[in-house]
C-alpha atoms as a PDB file:
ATOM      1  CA  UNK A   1      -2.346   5.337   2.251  1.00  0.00           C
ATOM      2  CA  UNK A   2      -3.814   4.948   5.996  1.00  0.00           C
ATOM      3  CA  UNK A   3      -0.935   4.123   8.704  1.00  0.00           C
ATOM      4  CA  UNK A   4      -1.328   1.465  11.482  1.00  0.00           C
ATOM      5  CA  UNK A   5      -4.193   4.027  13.002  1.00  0.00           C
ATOM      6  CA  UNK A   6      -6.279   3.187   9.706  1.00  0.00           C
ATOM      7  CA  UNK A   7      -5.883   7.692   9.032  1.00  0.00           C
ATOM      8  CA  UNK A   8      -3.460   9.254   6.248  1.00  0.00           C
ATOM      9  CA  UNK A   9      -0.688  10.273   7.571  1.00  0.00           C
ATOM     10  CA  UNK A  10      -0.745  14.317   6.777  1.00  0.00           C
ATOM     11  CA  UNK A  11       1.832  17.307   6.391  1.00  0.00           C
ATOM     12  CA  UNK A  12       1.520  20.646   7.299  1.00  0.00           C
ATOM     13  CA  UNK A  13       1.344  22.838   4.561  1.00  0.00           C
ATOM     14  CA  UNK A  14       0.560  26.511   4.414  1.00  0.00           C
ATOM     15  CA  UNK A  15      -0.893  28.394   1.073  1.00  0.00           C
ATOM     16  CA  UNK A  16      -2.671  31.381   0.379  1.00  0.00           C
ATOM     17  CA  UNK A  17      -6.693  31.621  -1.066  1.00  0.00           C
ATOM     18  CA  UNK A  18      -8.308  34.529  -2.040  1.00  0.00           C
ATOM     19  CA  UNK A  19      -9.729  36.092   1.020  1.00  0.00           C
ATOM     20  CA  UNK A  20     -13.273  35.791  -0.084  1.00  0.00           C
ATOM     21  CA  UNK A  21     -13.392  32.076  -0.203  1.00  0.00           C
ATOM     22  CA  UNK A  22     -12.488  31.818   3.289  1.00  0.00           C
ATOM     23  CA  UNK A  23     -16.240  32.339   4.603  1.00  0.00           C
ATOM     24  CA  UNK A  24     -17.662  30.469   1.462  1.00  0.00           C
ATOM     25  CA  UNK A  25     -15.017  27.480   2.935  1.00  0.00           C
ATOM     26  CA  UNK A  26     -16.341  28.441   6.542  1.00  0.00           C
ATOM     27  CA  UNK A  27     -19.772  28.210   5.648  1.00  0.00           C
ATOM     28  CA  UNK A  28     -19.251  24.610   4.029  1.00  0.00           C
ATOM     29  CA  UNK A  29     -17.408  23.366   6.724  1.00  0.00           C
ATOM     30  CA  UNK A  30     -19.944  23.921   9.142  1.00  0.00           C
ATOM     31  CA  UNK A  31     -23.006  22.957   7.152  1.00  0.00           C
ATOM     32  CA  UNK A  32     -20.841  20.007   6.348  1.00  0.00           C
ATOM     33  CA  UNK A  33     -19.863  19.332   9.618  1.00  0.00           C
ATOM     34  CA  UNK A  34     -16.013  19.065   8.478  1.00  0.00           C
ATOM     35  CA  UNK A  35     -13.242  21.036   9.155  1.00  0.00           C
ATOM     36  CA  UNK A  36     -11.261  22.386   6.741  1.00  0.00           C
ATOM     37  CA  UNK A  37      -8.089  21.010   6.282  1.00  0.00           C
ATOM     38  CA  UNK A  38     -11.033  17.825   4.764  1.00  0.00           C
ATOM     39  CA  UNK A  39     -12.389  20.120   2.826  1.00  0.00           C
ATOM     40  CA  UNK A  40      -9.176  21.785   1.240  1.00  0.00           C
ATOM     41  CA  UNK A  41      -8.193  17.441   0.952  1.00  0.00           C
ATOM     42  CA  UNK A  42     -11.402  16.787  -0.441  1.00  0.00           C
ATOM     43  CA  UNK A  43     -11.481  20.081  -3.216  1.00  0.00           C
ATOM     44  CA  UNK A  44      -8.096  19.033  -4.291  1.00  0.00           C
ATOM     45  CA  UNK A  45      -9.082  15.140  -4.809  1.00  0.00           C
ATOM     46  CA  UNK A  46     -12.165  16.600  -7.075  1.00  0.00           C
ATOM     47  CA  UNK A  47      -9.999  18.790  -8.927  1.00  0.00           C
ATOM     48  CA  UNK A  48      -7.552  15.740 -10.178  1.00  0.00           C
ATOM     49  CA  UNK A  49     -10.184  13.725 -10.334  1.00  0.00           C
ATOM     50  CA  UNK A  50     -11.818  16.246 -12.808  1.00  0.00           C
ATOM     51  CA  UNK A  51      -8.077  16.563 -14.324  1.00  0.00           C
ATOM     52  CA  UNK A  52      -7.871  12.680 -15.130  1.00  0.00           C
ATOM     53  CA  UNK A  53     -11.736  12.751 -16.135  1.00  0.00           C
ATOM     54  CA  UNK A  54     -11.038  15.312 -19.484  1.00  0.00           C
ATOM     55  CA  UNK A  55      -8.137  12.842 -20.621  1.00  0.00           C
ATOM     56  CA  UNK A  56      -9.533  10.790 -23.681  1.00  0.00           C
ATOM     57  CA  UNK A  57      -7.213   7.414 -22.805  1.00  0.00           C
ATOM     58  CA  UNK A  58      -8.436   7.547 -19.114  1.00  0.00           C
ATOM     59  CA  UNK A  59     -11.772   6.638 -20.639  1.00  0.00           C
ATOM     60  CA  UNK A  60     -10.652   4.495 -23.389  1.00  0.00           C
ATOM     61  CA  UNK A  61      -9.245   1.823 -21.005  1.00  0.00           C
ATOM     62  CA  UNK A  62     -12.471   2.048 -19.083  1.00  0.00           C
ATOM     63  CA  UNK A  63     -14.557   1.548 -21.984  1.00  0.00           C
ATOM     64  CA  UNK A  64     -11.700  -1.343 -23.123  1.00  0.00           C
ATOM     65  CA  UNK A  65     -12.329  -2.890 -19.551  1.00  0.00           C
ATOM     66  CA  UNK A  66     -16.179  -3.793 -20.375  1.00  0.00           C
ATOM     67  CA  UNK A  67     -15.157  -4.718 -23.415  1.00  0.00           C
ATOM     68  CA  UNK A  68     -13.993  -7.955 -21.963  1.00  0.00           C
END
């Protein structure tokens, strides 16, 4: 949820990727023109997005809500 500055607030964080996504992730970021802490934000958004998308009642109440 975006602070007073209208940005998420953020944490540090470090985790490890397999070493040859890190010039795929390069690569995107600068055809992209992002850097990649978005990027890494942006992949993990997708993936639960993607996550909530194969759940059968996620799209049974969106189906219910044109229903009415």
């Amino acid at each position: 949820m975006p602070n007073g500055n209208n940005k998420n607030p953020r944490e540090n964080c470090s985790f490890s990727i397999d070493i040859g996504l890190l010039p795929l992730l390069k690569e995107y970021c600068r055809r992209h023109d992002r850097n990649q802490s978005d990027a890494v934000n942006l992949s993990i958004k997708t993936l639960l997005a993607i996550e909530k998308a194969k759940d059968p009642s996620f799209w049974e109440e969106q189906y219910e809500e044109t229903k009415e």
